[in-house]
Structure formats: C-alpha cells, structure tokens
C-alpha atoms as a PDB file:
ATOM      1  CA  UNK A   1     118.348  22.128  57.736  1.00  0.00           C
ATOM      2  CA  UNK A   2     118.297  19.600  54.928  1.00  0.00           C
ATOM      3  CA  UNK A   3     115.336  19.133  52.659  1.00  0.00           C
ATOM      4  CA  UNK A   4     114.270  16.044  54.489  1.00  0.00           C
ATOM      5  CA  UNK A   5     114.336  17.801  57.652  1.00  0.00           C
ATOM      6  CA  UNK A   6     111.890  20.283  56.655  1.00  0.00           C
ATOM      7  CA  UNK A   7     109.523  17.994  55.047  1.00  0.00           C
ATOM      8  CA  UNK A   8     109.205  16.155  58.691  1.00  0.00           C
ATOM      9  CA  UNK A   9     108.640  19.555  60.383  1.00  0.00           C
ATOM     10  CA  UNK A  10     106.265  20.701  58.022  1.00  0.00           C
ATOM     11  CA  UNK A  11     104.462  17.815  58.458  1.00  0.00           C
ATOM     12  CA  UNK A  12     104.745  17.947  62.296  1.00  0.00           C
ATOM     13  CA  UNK A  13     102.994  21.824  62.112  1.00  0.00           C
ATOM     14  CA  UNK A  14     100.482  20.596  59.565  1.00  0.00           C
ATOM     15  CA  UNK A  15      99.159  17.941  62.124  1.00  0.00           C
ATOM     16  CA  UNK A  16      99.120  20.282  65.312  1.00  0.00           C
ATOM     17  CA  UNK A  17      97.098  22.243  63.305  1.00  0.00           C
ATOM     18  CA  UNK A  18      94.713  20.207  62.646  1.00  0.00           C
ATOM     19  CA  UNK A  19      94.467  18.662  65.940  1.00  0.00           C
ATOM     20  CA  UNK A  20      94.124  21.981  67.473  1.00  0.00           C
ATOM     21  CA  UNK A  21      91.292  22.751  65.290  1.00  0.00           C
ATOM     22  CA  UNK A  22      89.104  19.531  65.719  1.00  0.00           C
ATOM     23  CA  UNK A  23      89.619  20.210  69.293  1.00  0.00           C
ATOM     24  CA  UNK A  24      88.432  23.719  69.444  1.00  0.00           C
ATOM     25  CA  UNK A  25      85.556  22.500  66.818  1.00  0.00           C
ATOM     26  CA  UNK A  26      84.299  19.712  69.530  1.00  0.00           C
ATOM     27  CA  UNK A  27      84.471  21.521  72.510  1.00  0.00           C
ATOM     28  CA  UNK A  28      82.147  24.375  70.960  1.00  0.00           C
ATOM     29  CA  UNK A  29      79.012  25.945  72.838  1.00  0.00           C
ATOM     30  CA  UNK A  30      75.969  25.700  71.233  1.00  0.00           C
ATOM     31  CA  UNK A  31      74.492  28.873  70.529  1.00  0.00           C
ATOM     32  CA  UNK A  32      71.002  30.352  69.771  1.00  0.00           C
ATOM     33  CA  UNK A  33      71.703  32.194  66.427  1.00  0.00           C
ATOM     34  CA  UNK A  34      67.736  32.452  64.698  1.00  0.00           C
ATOM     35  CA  UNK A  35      64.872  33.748  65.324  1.00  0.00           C
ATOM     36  CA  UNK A  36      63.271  29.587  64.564  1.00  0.00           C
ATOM     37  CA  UNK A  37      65.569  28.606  67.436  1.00  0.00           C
ATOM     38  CA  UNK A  38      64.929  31.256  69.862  1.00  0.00           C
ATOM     39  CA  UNK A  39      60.972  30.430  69.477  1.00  0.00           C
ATOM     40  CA  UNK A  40      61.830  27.101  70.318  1.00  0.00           C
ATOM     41  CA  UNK A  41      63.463  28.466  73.525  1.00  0.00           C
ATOM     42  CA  UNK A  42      60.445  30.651  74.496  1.00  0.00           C
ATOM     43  CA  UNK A  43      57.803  28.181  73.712  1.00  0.00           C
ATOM     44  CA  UNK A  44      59.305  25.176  76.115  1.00  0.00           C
ATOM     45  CA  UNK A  45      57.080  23.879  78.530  1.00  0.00           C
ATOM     46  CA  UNK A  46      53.920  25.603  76.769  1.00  0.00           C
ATOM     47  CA  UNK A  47      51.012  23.321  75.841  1.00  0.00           C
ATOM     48  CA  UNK A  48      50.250  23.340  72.283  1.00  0.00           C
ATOM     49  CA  UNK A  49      46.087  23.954  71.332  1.00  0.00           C
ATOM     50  CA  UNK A  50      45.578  22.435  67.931  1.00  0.00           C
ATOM     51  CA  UNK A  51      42.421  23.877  66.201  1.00  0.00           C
ATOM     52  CA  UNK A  52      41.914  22.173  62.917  1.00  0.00           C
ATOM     53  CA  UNK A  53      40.243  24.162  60.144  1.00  0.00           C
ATOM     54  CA  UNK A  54      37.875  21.887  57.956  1.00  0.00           C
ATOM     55  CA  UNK A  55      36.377  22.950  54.546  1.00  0.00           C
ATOM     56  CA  UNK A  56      37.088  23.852  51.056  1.00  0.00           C
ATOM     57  CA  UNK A  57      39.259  26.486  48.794  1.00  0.00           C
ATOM     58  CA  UNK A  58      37.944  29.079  51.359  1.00  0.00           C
ATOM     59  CA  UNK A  59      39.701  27.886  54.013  1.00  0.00           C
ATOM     60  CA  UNK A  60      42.884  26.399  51.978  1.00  0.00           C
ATOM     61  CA  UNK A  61      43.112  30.330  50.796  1.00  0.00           C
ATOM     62  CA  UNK A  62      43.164  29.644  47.249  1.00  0.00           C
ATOM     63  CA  UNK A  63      45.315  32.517  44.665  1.00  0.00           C
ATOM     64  CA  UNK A  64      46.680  33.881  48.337  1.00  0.00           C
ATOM     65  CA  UNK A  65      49.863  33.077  50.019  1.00  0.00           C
ATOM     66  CA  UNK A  66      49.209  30.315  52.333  1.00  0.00           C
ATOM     67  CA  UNK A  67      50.164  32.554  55.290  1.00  0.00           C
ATOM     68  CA  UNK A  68      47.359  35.222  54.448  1.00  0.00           C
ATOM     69  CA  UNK A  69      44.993  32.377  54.550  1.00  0.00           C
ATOM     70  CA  UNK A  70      42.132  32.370  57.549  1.00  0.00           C
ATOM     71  CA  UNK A  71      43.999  29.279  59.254  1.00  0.00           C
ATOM     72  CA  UNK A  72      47.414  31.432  59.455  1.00  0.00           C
ATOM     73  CA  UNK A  73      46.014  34.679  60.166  1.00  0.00           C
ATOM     74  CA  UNK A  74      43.355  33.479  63.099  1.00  0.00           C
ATOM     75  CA  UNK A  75      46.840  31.825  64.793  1.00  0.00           C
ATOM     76  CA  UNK A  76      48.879  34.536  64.458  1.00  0.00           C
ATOM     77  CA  UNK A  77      46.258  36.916  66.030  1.00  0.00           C
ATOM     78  CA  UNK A  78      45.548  34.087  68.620  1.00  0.00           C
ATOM     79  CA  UNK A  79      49.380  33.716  69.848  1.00  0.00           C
ATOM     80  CA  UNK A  80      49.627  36.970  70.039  1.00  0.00           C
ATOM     81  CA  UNK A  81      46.112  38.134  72.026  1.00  0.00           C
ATOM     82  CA  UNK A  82      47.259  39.140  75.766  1.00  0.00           C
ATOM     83  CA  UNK A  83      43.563  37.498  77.145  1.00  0.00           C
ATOM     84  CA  UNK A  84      45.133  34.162  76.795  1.00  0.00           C
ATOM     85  CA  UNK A  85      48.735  34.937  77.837  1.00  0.00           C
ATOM     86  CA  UNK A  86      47.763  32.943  81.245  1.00  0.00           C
ATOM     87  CA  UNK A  87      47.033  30.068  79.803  1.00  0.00           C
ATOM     88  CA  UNK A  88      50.573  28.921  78.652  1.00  0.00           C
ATOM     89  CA  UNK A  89      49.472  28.060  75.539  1.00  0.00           C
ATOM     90  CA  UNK A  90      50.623  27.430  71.911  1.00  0.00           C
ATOM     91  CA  UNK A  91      47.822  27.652  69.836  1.00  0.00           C
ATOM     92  CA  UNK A  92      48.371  25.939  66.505  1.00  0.00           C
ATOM     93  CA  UNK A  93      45.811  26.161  63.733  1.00  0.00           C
ATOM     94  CA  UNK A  94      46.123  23.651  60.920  1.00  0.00           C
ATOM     95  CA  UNK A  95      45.038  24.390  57.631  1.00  0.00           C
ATOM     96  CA  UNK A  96      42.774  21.656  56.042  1.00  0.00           C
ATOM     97  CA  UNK A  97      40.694  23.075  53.533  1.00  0.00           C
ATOM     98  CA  UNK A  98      40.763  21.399  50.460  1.00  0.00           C
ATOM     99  CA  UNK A  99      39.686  23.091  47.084  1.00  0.00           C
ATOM    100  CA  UNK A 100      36.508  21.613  45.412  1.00  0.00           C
ATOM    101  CA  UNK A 101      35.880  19.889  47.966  1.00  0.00           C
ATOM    102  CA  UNK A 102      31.713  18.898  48.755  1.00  0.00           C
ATOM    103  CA  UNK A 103      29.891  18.075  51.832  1.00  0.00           C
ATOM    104  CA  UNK A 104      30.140  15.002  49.987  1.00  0.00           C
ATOM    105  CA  UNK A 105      34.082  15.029  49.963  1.00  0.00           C
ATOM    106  CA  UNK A 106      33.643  16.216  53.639  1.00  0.00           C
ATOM    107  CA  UNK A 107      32.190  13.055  54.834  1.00  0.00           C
ATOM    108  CA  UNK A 108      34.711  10.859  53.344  1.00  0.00           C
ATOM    109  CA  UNK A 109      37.220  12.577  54.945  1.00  0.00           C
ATOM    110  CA  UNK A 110      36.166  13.630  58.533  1.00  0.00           C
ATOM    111  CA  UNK A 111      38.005  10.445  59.960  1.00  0.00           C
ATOM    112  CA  UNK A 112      40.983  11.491  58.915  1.00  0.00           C
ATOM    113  CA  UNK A 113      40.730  15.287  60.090  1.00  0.00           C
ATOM    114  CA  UNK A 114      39.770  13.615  63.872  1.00  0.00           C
ATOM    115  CA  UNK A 115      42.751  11.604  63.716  1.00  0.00           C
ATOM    116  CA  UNK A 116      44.786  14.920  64.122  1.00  0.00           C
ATOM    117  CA  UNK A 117      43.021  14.760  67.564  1.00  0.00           C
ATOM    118  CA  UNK A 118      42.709  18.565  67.336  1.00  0.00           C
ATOM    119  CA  UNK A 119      41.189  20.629  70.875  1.00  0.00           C
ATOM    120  CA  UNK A 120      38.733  21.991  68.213  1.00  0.00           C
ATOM    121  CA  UNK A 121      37.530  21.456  64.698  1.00  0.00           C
ATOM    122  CA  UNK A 122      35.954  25.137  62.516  1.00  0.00           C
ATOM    123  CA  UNK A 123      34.170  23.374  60.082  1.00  0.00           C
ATOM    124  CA  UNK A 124      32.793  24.757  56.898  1.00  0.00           C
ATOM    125  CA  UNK A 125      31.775  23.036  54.242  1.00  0.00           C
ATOM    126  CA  UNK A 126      28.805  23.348  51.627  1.00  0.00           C
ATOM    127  CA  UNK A 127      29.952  26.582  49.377  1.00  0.00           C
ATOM    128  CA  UNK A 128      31.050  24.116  47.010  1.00  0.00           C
ATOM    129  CA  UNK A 129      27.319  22.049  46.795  1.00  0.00           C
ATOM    130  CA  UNK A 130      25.782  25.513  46.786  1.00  0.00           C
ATOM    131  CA  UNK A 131      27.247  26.821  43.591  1.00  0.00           C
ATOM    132  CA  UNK A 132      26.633  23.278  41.720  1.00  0.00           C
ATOM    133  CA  UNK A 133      23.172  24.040  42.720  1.00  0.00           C
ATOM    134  CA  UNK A 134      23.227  20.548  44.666  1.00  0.00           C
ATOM    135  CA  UNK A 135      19.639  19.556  46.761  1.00  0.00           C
ATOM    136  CA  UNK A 136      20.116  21.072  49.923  1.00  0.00           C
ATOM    137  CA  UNK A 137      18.921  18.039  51.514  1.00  0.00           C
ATOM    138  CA  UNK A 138      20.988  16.093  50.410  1.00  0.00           C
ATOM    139  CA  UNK A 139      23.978  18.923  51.336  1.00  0.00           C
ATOM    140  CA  UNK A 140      22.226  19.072  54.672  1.00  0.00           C
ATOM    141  CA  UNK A 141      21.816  14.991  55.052  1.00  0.00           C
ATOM    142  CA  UNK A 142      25.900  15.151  54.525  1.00  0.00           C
ATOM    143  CA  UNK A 143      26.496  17.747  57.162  1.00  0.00           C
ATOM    144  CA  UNK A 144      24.540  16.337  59.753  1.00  0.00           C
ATOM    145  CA  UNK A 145      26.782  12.731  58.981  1.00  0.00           C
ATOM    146  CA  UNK A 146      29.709  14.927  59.425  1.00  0.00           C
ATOM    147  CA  UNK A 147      28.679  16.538  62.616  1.00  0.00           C
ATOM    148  CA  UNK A 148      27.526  13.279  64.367  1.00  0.00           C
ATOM    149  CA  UNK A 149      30.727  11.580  63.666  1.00  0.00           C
ATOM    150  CA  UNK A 150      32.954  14.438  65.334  1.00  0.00           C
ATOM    151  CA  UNK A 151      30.130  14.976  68.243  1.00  0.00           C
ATOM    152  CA  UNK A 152      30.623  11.181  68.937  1.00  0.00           C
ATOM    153  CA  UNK A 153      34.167  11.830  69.698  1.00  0.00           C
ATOM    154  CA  UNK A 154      34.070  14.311  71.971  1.00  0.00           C
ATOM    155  CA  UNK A 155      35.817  16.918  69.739  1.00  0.00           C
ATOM    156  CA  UNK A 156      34.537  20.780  70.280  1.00  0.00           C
ATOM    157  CA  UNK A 157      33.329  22.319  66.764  1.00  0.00           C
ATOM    158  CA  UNK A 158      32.373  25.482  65.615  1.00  0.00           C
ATOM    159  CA  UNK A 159      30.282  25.660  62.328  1.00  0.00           C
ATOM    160  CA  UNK A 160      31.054  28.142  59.499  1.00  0.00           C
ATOM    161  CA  UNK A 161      28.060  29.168  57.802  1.00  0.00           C
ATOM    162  CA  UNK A 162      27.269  29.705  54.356  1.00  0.00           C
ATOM    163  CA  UNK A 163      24.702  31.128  52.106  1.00  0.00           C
ATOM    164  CA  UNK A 164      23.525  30.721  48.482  1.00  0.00           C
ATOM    165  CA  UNK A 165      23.993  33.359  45.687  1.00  0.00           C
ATOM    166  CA  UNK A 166      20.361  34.323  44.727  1.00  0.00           C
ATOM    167  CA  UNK A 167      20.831  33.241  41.077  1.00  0.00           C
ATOM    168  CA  UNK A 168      19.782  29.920  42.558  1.00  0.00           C
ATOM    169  CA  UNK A 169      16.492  31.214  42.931  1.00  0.00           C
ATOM    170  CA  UNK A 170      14.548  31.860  46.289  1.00  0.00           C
ATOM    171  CA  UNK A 171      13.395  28.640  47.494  1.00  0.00           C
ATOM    172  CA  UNK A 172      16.635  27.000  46.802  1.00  0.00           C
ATOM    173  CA  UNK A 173      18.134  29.776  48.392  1.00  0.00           C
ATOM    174  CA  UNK A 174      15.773  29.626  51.558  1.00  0.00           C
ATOM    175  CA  UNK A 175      16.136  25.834  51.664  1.00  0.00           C
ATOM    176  CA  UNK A 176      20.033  25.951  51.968  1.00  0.00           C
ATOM    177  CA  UNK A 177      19.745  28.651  54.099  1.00  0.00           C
ATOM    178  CA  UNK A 178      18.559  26.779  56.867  1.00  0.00           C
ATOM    179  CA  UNK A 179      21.450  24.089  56.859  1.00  0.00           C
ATOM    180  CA  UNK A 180      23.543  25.947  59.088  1.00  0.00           C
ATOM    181  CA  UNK A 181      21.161  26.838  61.211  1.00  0.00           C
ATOM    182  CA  UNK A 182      19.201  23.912  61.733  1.00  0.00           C
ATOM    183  CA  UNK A 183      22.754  21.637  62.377  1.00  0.00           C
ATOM    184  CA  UNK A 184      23.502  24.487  64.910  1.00  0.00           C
ATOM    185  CA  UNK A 185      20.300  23.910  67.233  1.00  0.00           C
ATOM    186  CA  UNK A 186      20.065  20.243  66.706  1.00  0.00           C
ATOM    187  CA  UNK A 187      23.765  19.829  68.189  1.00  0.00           C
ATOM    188  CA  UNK A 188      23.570  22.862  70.177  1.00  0.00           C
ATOM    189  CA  UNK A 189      26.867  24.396  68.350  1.00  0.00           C
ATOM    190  CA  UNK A 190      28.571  27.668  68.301  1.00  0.00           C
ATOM    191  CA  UNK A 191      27.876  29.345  64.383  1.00  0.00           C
ATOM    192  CA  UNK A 192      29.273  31.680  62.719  1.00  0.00           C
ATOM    193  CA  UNK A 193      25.404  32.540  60.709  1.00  0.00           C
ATOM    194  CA  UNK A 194      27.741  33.605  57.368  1.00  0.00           C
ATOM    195  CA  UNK A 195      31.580  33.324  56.873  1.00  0.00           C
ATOM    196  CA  UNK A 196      31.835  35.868  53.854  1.00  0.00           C
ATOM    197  CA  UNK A 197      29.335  38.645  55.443  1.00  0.00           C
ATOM    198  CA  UNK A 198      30.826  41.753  54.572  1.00  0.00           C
ATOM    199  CA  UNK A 199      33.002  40.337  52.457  1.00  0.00           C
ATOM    200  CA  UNK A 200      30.544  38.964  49.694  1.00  0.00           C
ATOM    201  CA  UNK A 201      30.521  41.040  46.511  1.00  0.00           C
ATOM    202  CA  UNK A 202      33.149  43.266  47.480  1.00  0.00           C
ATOM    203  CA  UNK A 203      35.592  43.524  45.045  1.00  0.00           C
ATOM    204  CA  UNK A 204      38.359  45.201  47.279  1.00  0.00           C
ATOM    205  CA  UNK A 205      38.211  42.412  49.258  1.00  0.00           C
ATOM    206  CA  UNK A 206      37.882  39.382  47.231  1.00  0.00           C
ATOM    207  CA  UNK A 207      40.582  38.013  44.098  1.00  0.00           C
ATOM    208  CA  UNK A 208      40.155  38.302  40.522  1.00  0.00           C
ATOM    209  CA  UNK A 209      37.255  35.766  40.339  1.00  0.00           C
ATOM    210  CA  UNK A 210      34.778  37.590  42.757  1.00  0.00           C
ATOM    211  CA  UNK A 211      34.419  34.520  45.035  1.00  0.00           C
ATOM    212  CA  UNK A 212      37.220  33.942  47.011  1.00  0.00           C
ATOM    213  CA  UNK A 213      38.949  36.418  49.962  1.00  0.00           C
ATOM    214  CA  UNK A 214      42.187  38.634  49.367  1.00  0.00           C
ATOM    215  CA  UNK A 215      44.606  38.878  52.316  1.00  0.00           C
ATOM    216  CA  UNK A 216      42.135  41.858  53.454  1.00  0.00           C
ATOM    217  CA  UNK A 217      39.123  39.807  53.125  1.00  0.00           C
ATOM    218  CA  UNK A 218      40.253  36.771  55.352  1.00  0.00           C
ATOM    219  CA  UNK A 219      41.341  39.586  58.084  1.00  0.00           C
ATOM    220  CA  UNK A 220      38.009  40.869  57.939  1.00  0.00           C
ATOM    221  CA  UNK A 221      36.374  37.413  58.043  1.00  0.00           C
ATOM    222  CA  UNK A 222      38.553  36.639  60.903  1.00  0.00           C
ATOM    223  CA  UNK A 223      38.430  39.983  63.018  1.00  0.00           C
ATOM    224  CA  UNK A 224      34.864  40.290  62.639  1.00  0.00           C
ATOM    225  CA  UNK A 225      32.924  37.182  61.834  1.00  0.00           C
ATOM    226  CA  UNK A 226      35.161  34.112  63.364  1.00  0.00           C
ATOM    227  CA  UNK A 227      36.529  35.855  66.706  1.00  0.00           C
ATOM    228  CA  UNK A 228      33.539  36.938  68.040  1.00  0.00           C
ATOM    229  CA  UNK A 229      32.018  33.990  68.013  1.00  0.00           C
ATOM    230  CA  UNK A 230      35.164  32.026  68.939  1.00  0.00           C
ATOM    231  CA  UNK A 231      36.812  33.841  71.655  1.00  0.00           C
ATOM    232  CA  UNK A 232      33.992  32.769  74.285  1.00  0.00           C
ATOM    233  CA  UNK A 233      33.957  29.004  72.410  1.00  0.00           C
ATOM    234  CA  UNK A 234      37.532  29.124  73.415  1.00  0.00           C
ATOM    235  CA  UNK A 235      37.150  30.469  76.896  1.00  0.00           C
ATOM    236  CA  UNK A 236      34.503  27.825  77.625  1.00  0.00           C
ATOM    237  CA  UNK A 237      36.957  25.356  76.814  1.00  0.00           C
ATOM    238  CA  UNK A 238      40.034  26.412  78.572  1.00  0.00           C
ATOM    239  CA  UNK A 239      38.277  27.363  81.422  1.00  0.00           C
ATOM    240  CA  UNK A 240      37.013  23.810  81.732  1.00  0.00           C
END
C-alpha cells in the first residue's frame, strides 16, 4: 500500500468515527442524574403555596447563612410536615426582609411585596422604629397603612409582633406595646404577640451583637412562636 493509499484510508476511518459518534451522541436518553432534577420529577403536578415573609434584618437573617434564616427554615419544616402531605402542595416561602428597614420603609414598599401575589404575607415590621426610639404613633399610623393596603387585596396576613427594650422607658414601652395588638383586633388578624420570646437576651441563641437570632434562635422562633400560630392560619386557608 503506497503512502497515498494510506492517507485516503486513514482519512476514510477518521470520518466513520466521527459519524458514529455524533450518532450515538444524538440518539442519547436523557437521564435523571441529581438530586435538583429528581425534585423536579417528584414535585410535577404539585401546586406551589407562596408565603412571602415581610420585615427587616430579622427576617433577611442577618450574620447567618441565608438558609438558617426563619424564611428557609419555616419551608423546609413546612414541605416536610406529613399534616399537609394531602394537599399536593409546594410550599415556597420567600425571603423579603430587608435590613434597616422602618415601618416607614415598609409602606413604600408593600406594593411591590403584593405584586409577588403570594397565598400569604408574615409581616413584621417595627423592631427597627423601636430601637431609634421613633413615636409609636407614628410607627403604629405606618402599620395600619401597611395592613389596609394588603387587606384591600384580599391577601391572608399574619402579623409578627414586637416589643420595646425597656431602656426606652415605660410609657414608650407600653405605648409601642400596643401596636401589634391593637392592628390585630382592628383587622381581626392572626399574631404572633412577640417574635423573639424566648429568644430575647439569650446569648446562646442570638449572634455576637445580642439582637439578632443564631441558626438555633430562628428554629426556636419558628418551632415555637410562628407554627403555632400558623399551622391553623394555614389550615383555614387550604381548607377553604
């Protein structure tokens, strides 16, 4: 075989090769290969439940992973809570607490958070206006604004307490108090009377600064002072 021969022969192997190989490449199954991908297989055909949590650095989870975070940890427990496996439901909670933000802050951006069209809004706002010592009426003129604009659209909500530090003094302390409260019977809402109780002033439970939840403090806050409260909120709504 002469040298031009083998050049043409080579070159005759070198293209079945190839040919060969696109055609095994296109006529490939599709397979499931993550765990991402498999979700996406179990999920189909459920209907997704979008809560949308509303507030400030306590629910964005500020100096914790965004996953340890109220929002994340209140889903996870949520998708994975056998009372609702009937429902054929995907809950999806969607984190939008900003950090500093006011009941001020709040009200310019409530619009927004309803155009998310969430199935229910936790809402909890004021920490922020307590510990710049802001006039509680004018906190609780904001709040109300805020709660009449979602009530007007027919979106569920669930109000997140809070309470002042008592270095404000007693009257302020009383007076801001009452916010939560007062919005709750005036609008007939579900309240959770405190979102830190029993987390407040616990060092074990709370980050460097003594304000804001740890991982463990958000589970607590979640497993005993959100769930309670929303697990028959939800019911009520599902069972609708």
């Amino acid at each position: 075989m002469n040298s031009k021969t083998k050049k043409i022969t080579l070159g005759i192997i070198i293209v079945t090769i190839f040919f060969a190989s696109a055609y095994a490449f296109m006529n490939k199954k599709p397979s499931v290969t993550n765990t991402q991908d498999a979700n996406l297989t179990t999920d189909a055909g459920k209907k997704e439940f979008k809560i949308v949590a509303f507030g400030d650095s306590l629910t964005a989870g500020l100096d914790v992973n965004l996953k340890d975070s109220y929002p994340s940890l209140l889903q996870t427990i949520l998708n994975n809570n056998p009372e609702y496996e009937n429902y054929n439901l995907t809950f999806t909670v969607v984190n939008m607490g900003v950090s500093g933000e006011s009941s001020s802050g709040g009200l310019a951006r409530v619009d927004f958070v309803l155009e998310q069209k969430p199935d229910l809004l936790l809402m909890g706002l004021g920490a922020n206006d307590m510990l710049r010592n802001t006039d509680p009426t004018f906190t609780l003129s904001n709040i109300d604004s805020i709660v009449q604009r979602i009530v007007s659209s027919q979106t569920p909500l669930m109000l997140l307490g809070m309470q002042s530090v008592a270095s404000n003094g007693p009257e302020y302390k009383k007076d801001f108090d009452s916010i939560y409260p007062t919005i709750a019977r005036k609008y007939n809402l579900p309240l959770v009377p405190f979102f830190l109780a029993g987390v407040v002033q616990e060092p074990n439970l709370n980050n460097a600064d003594g304000i804001h939840p740890n991982k463990a403090g958000y589970e607590k806050i979640v497993d005993e002072n959100i769930l309670p409260i929303l697990n028959p909120v939800l019911k009520d709504i599902l069972d609708l």
